[in-house]
C-alpha atoms as a PDB file:
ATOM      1  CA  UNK A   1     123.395  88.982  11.477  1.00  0.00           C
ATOM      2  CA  UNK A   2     123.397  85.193  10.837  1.00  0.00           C
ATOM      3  CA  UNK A   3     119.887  84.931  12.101  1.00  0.00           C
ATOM      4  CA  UNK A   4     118.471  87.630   9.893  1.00  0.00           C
ATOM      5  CA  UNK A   5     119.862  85.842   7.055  1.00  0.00           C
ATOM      6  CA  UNK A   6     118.123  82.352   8.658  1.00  0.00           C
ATOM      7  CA  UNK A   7     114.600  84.326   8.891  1.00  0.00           C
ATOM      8  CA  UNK A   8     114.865  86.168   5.533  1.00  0.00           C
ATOM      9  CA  UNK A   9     115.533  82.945   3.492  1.00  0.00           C
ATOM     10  CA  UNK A  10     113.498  80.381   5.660  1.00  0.00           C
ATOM     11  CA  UNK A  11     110.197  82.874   4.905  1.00  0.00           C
ATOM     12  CA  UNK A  12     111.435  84.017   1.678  1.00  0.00           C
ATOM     13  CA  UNK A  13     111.136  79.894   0.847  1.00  0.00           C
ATOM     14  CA  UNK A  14     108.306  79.412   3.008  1.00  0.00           C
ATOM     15  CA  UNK A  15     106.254  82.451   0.987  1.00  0.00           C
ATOM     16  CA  UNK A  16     107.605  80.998  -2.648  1.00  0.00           C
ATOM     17  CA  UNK A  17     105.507  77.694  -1.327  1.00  0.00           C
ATOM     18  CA  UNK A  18     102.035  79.295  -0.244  1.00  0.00           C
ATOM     19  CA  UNK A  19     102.559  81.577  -3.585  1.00  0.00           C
ATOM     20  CA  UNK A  20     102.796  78.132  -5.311  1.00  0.00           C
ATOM     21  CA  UNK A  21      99.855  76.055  -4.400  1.00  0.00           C
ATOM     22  CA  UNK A  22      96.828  77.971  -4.404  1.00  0.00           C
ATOM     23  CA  UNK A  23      94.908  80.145  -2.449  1.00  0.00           C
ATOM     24  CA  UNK A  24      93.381  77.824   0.320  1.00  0.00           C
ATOM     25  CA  UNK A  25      96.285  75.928   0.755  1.00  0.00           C
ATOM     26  CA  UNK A  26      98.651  79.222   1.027  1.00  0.00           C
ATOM     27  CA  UNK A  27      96.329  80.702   3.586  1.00  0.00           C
ATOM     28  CA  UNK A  28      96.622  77.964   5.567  1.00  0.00           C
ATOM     29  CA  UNK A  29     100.667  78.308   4.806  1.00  0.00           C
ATOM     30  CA  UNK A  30     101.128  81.385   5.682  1.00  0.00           C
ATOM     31  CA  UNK A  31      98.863  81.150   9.185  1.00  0.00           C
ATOM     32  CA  UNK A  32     101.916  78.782  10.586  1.00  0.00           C
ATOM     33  CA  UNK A  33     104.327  80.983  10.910  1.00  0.00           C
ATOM     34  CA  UNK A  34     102.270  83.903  12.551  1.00  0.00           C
ATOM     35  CA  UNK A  35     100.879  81.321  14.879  1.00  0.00           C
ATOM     36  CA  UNK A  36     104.813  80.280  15.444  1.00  0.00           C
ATOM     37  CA  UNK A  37     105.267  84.023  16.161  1.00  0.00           C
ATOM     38  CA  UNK A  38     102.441  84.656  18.586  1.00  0.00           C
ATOM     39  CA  UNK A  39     104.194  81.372  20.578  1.00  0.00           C
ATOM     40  CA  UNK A  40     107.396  83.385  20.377  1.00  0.00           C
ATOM     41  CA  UNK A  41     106.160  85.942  21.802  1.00  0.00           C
ATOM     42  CA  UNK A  42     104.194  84.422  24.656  1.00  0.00           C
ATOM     43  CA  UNK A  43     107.431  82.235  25.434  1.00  0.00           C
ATOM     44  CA  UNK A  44     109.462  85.556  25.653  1.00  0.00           C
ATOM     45  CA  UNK A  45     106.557  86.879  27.700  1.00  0.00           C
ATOM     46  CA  UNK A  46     106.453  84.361  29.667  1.00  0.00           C
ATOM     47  CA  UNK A  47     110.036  83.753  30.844  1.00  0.00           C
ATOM     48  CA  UNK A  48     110.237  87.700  31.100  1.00  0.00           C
ATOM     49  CA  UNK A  49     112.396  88.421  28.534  1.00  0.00           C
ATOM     50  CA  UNK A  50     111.136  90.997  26.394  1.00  0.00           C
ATOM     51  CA  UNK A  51     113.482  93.753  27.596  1.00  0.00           C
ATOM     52  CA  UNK A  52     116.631  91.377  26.984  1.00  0.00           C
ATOM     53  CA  UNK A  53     118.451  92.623  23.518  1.00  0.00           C
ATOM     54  CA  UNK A  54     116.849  89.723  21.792  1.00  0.00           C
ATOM     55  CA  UNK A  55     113.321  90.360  23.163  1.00  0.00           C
ATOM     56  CA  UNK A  56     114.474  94.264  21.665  1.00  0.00           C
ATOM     57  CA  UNK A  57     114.932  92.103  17.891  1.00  0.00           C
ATOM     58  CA  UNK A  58     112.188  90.822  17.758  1.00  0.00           C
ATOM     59  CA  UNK A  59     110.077  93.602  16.157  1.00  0.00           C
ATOM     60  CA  UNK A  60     113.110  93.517  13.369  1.00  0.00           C
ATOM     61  CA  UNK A  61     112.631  89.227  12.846  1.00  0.00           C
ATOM     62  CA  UNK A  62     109.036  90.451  12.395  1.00  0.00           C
ATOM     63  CA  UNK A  63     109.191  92.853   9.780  1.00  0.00           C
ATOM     64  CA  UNK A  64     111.907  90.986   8.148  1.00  0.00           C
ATOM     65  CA  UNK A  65     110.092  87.920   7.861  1.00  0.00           C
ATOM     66  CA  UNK A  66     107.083  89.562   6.901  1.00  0.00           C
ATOM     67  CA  UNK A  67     108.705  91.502   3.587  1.00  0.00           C
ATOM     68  CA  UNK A  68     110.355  87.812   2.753  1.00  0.00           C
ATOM     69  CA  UNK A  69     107.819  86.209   2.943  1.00  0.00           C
ATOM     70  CA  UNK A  70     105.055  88.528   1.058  1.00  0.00           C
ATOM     71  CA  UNK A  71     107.965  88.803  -1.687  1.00  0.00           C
ATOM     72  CA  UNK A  72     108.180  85.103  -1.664  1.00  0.00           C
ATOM     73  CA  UNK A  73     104.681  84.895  -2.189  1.00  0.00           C
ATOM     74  CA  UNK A  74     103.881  87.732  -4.967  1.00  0.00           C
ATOM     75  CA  UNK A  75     106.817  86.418  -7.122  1.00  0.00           C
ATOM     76  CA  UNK A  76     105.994  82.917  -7.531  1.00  0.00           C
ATOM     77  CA  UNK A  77     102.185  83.792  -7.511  1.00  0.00           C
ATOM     78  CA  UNK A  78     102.893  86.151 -10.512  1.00  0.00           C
ATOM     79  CA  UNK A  79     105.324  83.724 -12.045  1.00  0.00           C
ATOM     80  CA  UNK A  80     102.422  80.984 -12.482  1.00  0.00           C
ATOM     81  CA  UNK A  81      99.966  83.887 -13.912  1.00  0.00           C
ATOM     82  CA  UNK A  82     102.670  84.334 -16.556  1.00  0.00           C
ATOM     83  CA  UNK A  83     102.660  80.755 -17.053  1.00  0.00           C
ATOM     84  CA  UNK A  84      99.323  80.488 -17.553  1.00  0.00           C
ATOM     85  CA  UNK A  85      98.988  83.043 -19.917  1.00  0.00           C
ATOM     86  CA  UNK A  86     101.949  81.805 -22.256  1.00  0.00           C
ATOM     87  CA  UNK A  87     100.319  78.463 -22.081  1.00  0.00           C
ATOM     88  CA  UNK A  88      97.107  79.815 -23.276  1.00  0.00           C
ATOM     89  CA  UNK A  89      98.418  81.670 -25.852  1.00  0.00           C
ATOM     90  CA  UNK A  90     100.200  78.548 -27.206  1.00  0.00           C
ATOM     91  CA  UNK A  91      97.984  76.571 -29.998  1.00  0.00           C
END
């Protein structure tokens, strides 16, 4: 359970940063950590472990990470659109 709550905040973090600085720069952001999981994957592959019970989580660490980190990323991406807009409103 501690791990989940390792991946969820690590990518929820990791998301709030590519949401923060810009479209190129969070691409690029947000290609590290699935490039980190395809090397997860081919290490588990590798050593034969992807019918051990934490070869059978790893779908879960996926789709957790994924939801953290796209939530991550729309909230601080529409948190600087609102700050935008308030600071063009302002004379």
């Amino acid at each position: 359970m501690l791990a989940y709550i390792i991946v969820v905040v690590a990518l929820l973090l990791w998301g709030a940063l590519a949401g923060c600085v810009g479209q190129r720069l969070g691409v690029a952001l947000a290609l590290i950590p699935a490039l980190g999981w395809f090397g997860v994957l081919a290490w588990f592959g590798w050593l034969g472990n992807m019918d051990s019970p934490t070869g059978d989580a790893l779908p879960a660490y996926l789709l957790i990470g994924l939801l953290a980190f796209l939530a991550g990323s729309a909230a601080t991406t529409r948190l600087s659109k609102l700050r935008a807009a308030r600071r063009e409103r302002q004379p």
